[in-house]
C-alpha atoms as a PDB file:
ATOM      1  CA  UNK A   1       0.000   0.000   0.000  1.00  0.00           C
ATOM      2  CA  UNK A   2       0.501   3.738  -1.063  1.00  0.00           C
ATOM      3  CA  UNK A   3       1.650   5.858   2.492  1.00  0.00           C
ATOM      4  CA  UNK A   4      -1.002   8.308   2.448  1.00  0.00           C
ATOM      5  CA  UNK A   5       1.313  11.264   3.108  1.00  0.00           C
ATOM      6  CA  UNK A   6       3.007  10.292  -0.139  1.00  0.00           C
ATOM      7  CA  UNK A   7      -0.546  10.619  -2.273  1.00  0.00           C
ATOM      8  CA  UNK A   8      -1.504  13.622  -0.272  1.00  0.00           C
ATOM      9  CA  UNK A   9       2.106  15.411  -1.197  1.00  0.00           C
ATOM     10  CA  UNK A  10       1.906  14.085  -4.907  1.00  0.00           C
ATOM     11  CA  UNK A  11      -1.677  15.230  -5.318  1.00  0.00           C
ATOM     12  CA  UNK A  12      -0.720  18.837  -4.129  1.00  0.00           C
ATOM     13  CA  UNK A  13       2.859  19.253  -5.815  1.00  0.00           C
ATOM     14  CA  UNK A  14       0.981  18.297  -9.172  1.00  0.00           C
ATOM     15  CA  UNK A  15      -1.815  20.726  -8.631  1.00  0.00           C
ATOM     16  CA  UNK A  16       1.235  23.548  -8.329  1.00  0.00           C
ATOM     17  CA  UNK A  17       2.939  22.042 -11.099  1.00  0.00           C
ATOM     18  CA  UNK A  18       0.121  22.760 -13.460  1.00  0.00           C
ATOM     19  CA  UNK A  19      -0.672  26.085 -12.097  1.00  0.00           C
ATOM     20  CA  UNK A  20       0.275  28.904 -14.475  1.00  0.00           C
ATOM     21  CA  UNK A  21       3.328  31.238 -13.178  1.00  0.00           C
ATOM     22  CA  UNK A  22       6.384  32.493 -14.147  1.00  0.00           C
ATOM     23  CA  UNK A  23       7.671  29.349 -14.650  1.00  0.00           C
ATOM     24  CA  UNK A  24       5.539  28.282 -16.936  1.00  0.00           C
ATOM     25  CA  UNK A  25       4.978  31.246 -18.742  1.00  0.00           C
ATOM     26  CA  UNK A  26       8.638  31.968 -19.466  1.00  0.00           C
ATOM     27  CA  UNK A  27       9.072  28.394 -20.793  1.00  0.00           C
ATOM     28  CA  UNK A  28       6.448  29.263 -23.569  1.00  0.00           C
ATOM     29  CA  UNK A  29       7.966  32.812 -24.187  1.00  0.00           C
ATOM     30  CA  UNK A  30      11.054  31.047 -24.856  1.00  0.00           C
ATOM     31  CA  UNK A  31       9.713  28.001 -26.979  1.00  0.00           C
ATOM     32  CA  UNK A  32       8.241  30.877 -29.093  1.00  0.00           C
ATOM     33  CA  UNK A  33      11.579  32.667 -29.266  1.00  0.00           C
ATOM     34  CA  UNK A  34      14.460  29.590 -30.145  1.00  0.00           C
ATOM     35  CA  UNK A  35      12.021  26.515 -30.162  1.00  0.00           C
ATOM     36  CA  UNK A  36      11.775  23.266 -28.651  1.00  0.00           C
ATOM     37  CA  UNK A  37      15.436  22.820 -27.984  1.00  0.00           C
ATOM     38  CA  UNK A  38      15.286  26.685 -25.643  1.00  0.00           C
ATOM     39  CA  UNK A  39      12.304  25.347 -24.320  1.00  0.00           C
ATOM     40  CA  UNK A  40      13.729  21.900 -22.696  1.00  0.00           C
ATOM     41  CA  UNK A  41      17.044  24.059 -21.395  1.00  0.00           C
ATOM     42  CA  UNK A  42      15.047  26.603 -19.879  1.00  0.00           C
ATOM     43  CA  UNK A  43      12.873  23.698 -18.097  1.00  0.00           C
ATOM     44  CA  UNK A  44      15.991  22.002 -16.958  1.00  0.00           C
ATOM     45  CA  UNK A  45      17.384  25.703 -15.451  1.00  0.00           C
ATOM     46  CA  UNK A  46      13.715  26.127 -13.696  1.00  0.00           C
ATOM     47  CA  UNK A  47      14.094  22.183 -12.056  1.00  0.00           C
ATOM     48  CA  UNK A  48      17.828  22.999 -10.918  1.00  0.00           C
ATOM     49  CA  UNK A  49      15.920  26.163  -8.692  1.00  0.00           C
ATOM     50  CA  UNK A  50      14.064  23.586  -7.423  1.00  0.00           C
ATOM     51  CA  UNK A  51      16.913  21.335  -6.322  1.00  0.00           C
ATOM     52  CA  UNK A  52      18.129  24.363  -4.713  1.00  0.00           C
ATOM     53  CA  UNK A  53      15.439  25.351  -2.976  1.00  0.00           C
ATOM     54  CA  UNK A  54      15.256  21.808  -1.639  1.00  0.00           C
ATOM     55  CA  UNK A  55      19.184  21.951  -0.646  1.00  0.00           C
ATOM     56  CA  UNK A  56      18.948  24.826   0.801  1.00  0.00           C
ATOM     57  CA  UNK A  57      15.979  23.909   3.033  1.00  0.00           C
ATOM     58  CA  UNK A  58      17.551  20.151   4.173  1.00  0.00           C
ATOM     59  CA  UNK A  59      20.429  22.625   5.179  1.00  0.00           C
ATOM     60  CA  UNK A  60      18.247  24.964   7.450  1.00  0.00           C
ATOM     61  CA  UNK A  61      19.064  28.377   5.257  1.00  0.00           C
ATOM     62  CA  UNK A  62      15.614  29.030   4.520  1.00  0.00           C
ATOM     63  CA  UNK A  63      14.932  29.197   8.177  1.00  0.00           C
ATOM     64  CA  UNK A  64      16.540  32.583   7.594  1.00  0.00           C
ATOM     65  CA  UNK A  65      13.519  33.515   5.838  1.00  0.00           C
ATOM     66  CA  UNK A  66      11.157  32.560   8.266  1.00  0.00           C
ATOM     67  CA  UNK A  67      13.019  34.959  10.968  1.00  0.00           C
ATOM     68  CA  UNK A  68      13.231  38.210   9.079  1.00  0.00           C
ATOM     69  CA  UNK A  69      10.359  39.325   6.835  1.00  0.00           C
ATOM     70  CA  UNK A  70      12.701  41.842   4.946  1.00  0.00           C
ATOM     71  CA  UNK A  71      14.661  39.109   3.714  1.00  0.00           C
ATOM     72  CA  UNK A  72      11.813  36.974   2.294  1.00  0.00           C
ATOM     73  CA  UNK A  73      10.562  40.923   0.925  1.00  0.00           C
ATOM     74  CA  UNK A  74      14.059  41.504  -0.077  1.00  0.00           C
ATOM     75  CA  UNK A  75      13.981  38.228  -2.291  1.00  0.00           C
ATOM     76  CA  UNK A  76      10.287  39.067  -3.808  1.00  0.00           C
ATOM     77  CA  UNK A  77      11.662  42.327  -5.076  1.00  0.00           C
ATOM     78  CA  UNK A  78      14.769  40.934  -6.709  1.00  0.00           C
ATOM     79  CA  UNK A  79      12.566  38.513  -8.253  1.00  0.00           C
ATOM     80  CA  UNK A  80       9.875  40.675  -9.636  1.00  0.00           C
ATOM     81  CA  UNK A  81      12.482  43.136 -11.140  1.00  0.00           C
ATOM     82  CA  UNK A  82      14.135  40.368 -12.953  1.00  0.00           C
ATOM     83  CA  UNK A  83      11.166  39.382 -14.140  1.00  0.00           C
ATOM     84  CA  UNK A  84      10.912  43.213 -15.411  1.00  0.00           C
ATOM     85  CA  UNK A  85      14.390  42.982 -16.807  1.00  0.00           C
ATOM     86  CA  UNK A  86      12.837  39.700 -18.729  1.00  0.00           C
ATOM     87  CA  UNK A  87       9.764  41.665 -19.934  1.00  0.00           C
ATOM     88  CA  UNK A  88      11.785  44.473 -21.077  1.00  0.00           C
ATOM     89  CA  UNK A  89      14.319  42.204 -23.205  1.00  0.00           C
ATOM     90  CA  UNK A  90      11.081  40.487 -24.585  1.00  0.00           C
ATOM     91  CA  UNK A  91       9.927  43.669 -25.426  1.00  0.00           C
ATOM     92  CA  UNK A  92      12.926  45.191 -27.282  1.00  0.00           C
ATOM     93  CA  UNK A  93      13.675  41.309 -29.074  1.00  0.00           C
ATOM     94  CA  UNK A  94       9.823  42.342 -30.694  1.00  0.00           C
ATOM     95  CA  UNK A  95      10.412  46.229 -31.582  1.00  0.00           C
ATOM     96  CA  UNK A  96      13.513  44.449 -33.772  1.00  0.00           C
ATOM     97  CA  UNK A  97      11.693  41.965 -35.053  1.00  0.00           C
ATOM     98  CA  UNK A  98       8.909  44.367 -36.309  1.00  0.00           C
ATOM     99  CA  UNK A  99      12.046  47.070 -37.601  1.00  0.00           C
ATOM    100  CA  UNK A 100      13.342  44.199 -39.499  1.00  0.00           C
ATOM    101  CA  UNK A 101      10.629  41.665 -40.716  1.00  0.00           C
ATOM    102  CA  UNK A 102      13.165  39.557 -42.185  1.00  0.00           C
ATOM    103  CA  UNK A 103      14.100  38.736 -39.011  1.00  0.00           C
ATOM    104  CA  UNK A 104      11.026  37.670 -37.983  1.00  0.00           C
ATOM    105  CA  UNK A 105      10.264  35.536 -41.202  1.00  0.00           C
ATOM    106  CA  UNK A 106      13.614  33.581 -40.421  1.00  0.00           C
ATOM    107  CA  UNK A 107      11.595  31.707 -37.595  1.00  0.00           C
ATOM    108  CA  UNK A 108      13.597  31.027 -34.150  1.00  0.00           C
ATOM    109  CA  UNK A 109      16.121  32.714 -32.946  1.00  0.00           C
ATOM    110  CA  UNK A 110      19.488  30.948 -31.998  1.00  0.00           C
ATOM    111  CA  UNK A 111      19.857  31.379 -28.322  1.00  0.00           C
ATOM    112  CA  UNK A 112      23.183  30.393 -26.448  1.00  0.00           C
ATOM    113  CA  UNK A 113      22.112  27.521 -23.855  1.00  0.00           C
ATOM    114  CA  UNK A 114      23.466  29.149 -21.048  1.00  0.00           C
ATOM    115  CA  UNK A 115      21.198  31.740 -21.306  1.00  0.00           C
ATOM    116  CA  UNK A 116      18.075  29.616 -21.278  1.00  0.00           C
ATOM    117  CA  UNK A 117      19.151  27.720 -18.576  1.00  0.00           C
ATOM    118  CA  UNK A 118      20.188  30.859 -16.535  1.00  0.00           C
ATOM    119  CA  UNK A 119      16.694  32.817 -17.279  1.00  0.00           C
ATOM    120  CA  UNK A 120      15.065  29.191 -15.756  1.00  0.00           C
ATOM    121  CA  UNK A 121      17.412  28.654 -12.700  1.00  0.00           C
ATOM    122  CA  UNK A 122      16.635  32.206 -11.385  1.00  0.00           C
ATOM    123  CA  UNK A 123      13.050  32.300 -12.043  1.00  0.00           C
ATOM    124  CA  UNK A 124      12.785  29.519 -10.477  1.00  0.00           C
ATOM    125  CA  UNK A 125      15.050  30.335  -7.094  1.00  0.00           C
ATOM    126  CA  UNK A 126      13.481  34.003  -6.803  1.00  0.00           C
ATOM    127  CA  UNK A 127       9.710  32.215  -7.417  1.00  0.00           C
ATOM    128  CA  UNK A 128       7.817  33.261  -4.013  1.00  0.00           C
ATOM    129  CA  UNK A 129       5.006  30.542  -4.832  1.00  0.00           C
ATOM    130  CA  UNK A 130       8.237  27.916  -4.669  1.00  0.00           C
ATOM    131  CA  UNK A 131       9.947  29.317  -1.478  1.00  0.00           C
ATOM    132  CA  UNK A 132       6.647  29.246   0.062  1.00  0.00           C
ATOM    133  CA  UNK A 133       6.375  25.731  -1.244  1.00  0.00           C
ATOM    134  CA  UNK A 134       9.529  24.527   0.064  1.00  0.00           C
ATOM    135  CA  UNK A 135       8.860  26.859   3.611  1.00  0.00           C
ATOM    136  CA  UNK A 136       5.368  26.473   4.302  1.00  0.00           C
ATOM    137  CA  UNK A 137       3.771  23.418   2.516  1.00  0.00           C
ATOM    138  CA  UNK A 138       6.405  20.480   2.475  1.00  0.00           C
ATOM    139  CA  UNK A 139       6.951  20.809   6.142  1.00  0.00           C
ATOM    140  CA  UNK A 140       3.654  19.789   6.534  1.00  0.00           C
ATOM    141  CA  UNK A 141       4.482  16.062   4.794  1.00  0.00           C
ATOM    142  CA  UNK A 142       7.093  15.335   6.913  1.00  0.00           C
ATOM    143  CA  UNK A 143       6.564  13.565  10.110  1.00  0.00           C
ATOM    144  CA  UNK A 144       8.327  14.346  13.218  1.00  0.00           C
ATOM    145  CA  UNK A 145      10.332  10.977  13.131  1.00  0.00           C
ATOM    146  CA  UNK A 146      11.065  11.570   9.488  1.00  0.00           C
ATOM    147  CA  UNK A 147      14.820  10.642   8.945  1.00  0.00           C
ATOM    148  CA  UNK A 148      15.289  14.142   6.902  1.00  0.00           C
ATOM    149  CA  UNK A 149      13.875  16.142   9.317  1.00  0.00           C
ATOM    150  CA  UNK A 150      16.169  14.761  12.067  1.00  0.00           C
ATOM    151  CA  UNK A 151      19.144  15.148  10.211  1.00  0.00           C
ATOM    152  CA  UNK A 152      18.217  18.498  10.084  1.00  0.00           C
ATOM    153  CA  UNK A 153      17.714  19.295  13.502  1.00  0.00           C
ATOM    154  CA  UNK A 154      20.908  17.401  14.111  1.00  0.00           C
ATOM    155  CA  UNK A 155      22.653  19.513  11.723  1.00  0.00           C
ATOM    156  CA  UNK A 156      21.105  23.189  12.857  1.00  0.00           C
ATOM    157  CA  UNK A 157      22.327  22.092  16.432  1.00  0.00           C
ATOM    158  CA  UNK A 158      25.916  20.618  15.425  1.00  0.00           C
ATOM    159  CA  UNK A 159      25.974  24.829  13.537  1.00  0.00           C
ATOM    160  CA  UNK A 160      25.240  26.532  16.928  1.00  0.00           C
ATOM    161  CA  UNK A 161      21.445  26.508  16.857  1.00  0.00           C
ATOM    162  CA  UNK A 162      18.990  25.670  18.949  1.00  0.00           C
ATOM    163  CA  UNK A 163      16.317  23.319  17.033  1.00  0.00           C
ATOM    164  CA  UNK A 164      13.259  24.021  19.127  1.00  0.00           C
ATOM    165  CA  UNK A 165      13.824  27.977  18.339  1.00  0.00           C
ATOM    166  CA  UNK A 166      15.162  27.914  15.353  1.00  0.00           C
ATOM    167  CA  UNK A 167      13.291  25.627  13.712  1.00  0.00           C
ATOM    168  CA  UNK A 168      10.308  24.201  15.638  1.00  0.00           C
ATOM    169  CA  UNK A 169       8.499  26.910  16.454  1.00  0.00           C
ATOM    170  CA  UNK A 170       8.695  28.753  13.785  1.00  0.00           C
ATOM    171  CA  UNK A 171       6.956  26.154  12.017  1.00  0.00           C
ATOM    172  CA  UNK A 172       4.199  25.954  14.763  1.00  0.00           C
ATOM    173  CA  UNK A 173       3.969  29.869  13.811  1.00  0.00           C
ATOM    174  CA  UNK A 174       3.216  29.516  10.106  1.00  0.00           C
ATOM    175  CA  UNK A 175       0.740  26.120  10.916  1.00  0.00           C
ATOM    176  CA  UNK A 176      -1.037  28.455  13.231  1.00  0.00           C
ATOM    177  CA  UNK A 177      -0.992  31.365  10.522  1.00  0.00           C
ATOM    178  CA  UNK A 178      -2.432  28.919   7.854  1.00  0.00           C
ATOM    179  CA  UNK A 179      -4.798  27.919  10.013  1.00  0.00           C
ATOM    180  CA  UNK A 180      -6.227  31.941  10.760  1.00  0.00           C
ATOM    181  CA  UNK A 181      -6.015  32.676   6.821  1.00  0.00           C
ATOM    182  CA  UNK A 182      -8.481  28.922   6.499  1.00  0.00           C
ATOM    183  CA  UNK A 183     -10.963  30.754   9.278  1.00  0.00           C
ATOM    184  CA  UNK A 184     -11.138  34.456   8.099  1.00  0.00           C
ATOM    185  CA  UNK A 185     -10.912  34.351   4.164  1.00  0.00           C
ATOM    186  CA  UNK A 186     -13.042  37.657   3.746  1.00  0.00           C
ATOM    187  CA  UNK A 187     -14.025  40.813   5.329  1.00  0.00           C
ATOM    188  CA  UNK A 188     -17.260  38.625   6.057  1.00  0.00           C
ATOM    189  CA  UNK A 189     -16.032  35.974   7.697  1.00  0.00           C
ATOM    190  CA  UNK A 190     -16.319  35.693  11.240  1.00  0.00           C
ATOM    191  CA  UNK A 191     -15.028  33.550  14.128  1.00  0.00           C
ATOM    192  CA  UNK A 192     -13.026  32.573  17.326  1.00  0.00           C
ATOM    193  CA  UNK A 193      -9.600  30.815  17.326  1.00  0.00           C
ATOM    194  CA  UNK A 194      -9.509  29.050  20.903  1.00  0.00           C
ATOM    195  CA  UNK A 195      -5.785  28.090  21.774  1.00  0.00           C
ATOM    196  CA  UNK A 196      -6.407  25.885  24.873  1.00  0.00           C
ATOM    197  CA  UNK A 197      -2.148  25.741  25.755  1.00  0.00           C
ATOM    198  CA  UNK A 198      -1.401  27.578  29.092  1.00  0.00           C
ATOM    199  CA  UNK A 199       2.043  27.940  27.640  1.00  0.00           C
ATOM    200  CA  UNK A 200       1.415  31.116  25.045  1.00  0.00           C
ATOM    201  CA  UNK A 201       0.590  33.004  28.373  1.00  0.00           C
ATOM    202  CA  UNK A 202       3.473  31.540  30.598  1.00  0.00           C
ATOM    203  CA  UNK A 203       6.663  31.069  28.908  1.00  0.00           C
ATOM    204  CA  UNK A 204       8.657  33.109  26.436  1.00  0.00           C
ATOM    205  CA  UNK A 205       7.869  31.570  23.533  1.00  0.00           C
ATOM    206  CA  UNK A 206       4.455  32.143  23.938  1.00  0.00           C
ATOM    207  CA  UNK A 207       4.982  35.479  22.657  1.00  0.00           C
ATOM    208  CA  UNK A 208       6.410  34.832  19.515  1.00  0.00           C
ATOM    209  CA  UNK A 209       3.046  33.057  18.706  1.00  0.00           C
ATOM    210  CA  UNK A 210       0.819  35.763  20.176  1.00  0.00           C
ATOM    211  CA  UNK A 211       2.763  38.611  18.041  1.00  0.00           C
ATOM    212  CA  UNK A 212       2.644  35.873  14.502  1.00  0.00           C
ATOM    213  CA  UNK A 213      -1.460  36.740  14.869  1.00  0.00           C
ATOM    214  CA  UNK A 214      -3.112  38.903  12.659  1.00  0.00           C
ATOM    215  CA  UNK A 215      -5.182  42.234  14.203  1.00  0.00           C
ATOM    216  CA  UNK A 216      -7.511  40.464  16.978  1.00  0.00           C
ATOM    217  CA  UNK A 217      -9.254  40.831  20.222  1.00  0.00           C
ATOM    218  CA  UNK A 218      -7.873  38.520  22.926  1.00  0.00           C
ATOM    219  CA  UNK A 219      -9.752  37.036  25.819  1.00  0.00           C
ATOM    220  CA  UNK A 220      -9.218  33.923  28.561  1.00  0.00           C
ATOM    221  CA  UNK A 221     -13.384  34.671  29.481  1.00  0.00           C
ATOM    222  CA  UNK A 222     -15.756  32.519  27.955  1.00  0.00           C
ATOM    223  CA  UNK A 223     -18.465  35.521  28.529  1.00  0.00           C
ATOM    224  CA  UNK A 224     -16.672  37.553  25.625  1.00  0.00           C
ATOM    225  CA  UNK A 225     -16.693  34.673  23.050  1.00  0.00           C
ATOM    226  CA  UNK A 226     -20.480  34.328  24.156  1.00  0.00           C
ATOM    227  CA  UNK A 227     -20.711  38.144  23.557  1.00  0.00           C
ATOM    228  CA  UNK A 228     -19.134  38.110  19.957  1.00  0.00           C
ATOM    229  CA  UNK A 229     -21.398  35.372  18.595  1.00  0.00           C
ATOM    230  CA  UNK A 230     -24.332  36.912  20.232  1.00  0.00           C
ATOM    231  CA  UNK A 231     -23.216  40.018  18.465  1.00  0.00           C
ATOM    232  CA  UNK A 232     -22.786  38.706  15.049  1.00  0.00           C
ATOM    233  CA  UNK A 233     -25.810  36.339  15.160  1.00  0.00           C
ATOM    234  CA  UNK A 234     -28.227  39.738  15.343  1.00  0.00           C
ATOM    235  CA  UNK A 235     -26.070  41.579  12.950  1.00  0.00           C
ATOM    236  CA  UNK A 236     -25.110  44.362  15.084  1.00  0.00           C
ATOM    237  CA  UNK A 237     -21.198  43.255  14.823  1.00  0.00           C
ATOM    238  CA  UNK A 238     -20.595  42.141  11.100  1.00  0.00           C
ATOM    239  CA  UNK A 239     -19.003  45.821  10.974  1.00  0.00           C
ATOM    240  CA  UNK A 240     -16.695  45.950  13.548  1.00  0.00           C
END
């Protein structure tokens, strides 16, 4: 039998596969430029990214990018501007082509292979949808007596680090994150997140959770949560 993490990862990784993005759509912008041949280099450039995203997570760098939200906005911008710079060189290849119909009548354009695969590989490694992949979603396969996931802890602590900081709870962070964004989806939706752990309140750590949560009234009295439904069952709270 199939392990039913396995399906459940396979099932989601193909659904992003065949999701339109950059990826994809700079694949067909160069298939259209130097044909099939550009096409299968640039695809082999986008699934090197993607064996360095997954390096780079197994060696606990990414975790960097779960501590400090200007270096995951850092990345984003470097990615979309050379995404511009791609747009831009798209743009001038077309203003020659139309100068110079000739050109354009000669069908595809010769393009060195290193090119192709270097447009692909760093597409692919500044993609936000993939480092959120590789951050957020495949951690959620991977079962705390997974062999990978050990070595990793093993190797964070042999580097100085402490596992249960650096790398534990900020995954309990973006689990409980996911789980908000699931409950509030619109400015229409409604509801309470009850955290029964004492622990958010009476250790340090707790804090780091409490500050990961989005705008939000906080309460330990049952009387308030009775208060906000009441509230938003007779209407008189769906604007506050």
């Amino acid at each position: 039998m199939f392990d039913s993490q396995v399906l459940a990862f396979t099932l989601v990784a193909a659904i992003l596969t065949m999701t339109p993005g950059a990826d994809t759509l700079l694949v067909v912008r160069n298939v259209l430029r130097g044909g099939r041949g550009d096409g299968f280099v640039t695809m082999f450039g986008i699934c090197s990214g993607l064996y360095a995203h997954a390096v780079l997570s197994a060696l606990g760098i990414s975790v960097i990018l779960m501590h400090s939200a200007t270096a995951f906005t850092v990345l984003k911008i470097a990615g979309a501007c050379y995404l511009v710079w791609l747009g831009i060189q798209s743009l001038q290849s077309a203003g020659r082509a139309s100068a110079a119909p000739e050109l354009a009548d000669a069908g595809a354009v010769r393009v060195p292979a290193v090119r192709s695969f270097r447009e692909g590989f760093l597409t692919n490694l500044l993609n936000p949808k993939v480092i959120v992949f590789y951050l957020a979603l495949l951690p959620q396969f991977i079962g705390p007596d997974d062999p990978v996931l050990q070595a990793r802890l093993k190797k964070l602590e042999e580097q100085g680090g402490k596992p249960f900081i650096d790398y534990q709870i900020p995954e309990a962070v973006i689990s409980l994150k996911q789980g908000i964004g699931r409950l509030i989806r619109d400015q229409n939706d409604y509801g309470v997140l009850m955290i029964c752990d004492p622990r958010l309140k009476t250790k340090s750590y707790g804090r780091i959770f409490l500050k990961s949560l989005p705008e939000m009234s906080q309460t330990n009295r049952i009387e308030d949560v009775q208060e906000f439904f009441a509230a938003h069952e007779n209407g008189s709270g769906l604007n506050e």
